[in-house]
C-alpha atoms as a PDB file:
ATOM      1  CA  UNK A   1     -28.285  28.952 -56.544  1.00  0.00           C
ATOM      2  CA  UNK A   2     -25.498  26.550 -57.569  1.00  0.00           C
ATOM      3  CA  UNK A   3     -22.530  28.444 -57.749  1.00  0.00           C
ATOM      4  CA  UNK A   4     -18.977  28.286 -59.970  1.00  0.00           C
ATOM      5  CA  UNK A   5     -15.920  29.793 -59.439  1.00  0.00           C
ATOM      6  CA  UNK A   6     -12.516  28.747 -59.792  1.00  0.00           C
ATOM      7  CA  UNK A   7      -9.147  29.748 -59.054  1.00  0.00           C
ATOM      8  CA  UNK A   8      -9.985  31.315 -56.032  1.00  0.00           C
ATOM      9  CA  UNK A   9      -9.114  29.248 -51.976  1.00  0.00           C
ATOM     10  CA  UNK A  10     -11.923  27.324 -50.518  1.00  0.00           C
ATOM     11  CA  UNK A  11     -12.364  30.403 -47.845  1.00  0.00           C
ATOM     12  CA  UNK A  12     -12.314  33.162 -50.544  1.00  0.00           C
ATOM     13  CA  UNK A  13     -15.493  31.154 -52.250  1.00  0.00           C
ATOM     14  CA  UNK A  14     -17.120  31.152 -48.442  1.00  0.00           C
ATOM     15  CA  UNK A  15     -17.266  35.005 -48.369  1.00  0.00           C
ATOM     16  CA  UNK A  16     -18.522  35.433 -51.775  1.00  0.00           C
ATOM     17  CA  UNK A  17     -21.437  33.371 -51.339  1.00  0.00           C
ATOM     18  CA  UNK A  18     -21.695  35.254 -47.324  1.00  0.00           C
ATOM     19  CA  UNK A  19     -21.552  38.358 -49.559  1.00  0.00           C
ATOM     20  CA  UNK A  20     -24.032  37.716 -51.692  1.00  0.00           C
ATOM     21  CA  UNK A  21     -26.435  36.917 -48.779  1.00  0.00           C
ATOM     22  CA  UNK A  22     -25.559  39.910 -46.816  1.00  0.00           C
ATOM     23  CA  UNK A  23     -26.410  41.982 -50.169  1.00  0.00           C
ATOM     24  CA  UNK A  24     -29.827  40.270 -50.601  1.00  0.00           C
ATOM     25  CA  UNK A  25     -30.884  40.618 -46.879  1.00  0.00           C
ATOM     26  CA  UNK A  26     -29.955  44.460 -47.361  1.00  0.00           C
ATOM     27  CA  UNK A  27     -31.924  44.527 -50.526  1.00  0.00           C
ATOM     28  CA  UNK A  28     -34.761  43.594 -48.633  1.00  0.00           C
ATOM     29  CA  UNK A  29     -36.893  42.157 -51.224  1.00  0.00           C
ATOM     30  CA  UNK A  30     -40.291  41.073 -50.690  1.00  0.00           C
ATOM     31  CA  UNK A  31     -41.165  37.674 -51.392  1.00  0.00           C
ATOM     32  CA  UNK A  32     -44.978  37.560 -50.829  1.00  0.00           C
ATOM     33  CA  UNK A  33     -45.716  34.060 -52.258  1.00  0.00           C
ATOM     34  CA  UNK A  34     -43.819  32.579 -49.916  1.00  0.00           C
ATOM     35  CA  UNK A  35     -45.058  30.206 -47.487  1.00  0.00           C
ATOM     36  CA  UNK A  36     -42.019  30.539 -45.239  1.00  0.00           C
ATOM     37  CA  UNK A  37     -40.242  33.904 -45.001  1.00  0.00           C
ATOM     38  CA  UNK A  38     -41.608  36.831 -46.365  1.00  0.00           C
ATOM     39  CA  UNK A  39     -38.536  38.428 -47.955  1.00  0.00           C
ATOM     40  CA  UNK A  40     -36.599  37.033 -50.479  1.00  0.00           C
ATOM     41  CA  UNK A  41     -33.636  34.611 -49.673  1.00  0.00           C
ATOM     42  CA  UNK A  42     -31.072  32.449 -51.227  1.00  0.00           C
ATOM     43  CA  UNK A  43     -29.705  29.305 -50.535  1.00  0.00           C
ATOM     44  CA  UNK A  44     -26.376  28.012 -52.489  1.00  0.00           C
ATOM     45  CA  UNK A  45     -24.888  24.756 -52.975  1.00  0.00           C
ATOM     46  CA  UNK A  46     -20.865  25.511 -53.802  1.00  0.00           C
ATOM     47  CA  UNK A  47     -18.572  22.743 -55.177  1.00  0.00           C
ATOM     48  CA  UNK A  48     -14.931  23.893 -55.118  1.00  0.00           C
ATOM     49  CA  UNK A  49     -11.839  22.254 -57.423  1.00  0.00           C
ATOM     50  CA  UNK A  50     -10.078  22.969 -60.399  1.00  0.00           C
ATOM     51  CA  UNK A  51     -11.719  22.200 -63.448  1.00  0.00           C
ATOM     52  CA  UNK A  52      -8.989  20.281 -64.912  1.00  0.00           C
ATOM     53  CA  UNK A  53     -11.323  19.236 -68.143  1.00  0.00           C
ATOM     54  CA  UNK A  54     -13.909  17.574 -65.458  1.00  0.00           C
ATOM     55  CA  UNK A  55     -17.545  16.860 -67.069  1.00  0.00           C
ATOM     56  CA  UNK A  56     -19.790  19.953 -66.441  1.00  0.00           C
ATOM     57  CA  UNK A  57     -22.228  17.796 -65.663  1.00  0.00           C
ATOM     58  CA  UNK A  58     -20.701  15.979 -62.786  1.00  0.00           C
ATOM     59  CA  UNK A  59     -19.145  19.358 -61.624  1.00  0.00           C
ATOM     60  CA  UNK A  60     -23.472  20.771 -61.156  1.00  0.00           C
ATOM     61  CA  UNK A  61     -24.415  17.353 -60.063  1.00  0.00           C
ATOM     62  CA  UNK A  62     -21.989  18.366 -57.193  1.00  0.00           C
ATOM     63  CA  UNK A  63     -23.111  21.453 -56.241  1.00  0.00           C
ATOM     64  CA  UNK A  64     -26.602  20.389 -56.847  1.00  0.00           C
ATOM     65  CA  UNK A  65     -26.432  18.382 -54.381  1.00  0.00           C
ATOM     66  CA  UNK A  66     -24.856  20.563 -51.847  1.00  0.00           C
ATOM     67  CA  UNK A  67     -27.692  23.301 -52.732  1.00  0.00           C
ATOM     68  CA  UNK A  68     -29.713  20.136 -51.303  1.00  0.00           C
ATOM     69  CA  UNK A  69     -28.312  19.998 -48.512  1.00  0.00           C
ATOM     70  CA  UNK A  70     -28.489  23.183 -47.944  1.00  0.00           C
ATOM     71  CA  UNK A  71     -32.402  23.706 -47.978  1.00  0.00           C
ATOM     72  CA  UNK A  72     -32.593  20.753 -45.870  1.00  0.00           C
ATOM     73  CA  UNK A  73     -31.051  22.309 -43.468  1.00  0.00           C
ATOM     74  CA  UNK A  74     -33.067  25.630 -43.339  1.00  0.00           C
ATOM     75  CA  UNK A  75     -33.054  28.375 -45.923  1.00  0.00           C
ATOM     76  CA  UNK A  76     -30.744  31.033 -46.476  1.00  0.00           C
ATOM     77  CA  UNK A  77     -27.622  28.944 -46.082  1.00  0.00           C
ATOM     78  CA  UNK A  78     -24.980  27.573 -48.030  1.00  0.00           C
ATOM     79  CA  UNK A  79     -23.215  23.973 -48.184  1.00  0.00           C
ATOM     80  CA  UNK A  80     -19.984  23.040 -49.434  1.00  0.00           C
ATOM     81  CA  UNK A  81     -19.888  20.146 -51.159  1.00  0.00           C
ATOM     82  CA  UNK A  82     -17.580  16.852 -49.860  1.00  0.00           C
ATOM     83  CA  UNK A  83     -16.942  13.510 -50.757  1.00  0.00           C
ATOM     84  CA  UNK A  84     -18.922  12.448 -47.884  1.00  0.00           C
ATOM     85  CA  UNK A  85     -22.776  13.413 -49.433  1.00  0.00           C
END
């Protein structure tokens, strides 16, 4: 899931995307063609700024590549992105 939202502080975009986890893992869905877990999960790549007229493009490039970064580092998680990726 690459995620969008603006206007809102860096830690008020963390709990969203903890929300929307927490929702999911209460849902409990089954997820049974799935090698790795057998409910469904969701991992999120979240690029936070204003959008100040920025290219769309380069604004999902960004959080594509924090959703990246997140599966790399296990599923069910979330990255932010930063200048350093």
């Amino acid at each position: 899931m690459v995620m969008f939202i603006s206007g809102i502080r860096p830690d008020a975009a963390l709990r969203t995307a903890d929300e929307i986890q927490k929702k999911l893992s209460e849902k409990s869905i089954e997820h049974k063609y799935s090698d790795i877990s057998d409910k469904l999960t969701v991992s999120m790549g979240i690029y936070n700024t204003e959008y100040a007229g920025q290219d769309i493009y380069s604004l999902i490039d960004k959080a594509d590549i924090a959703l990246y970064r997140a599966k790399e580092k296990g599923r069910n998680r979330y990255e932010v992105y930063t200048e350093e990726y």
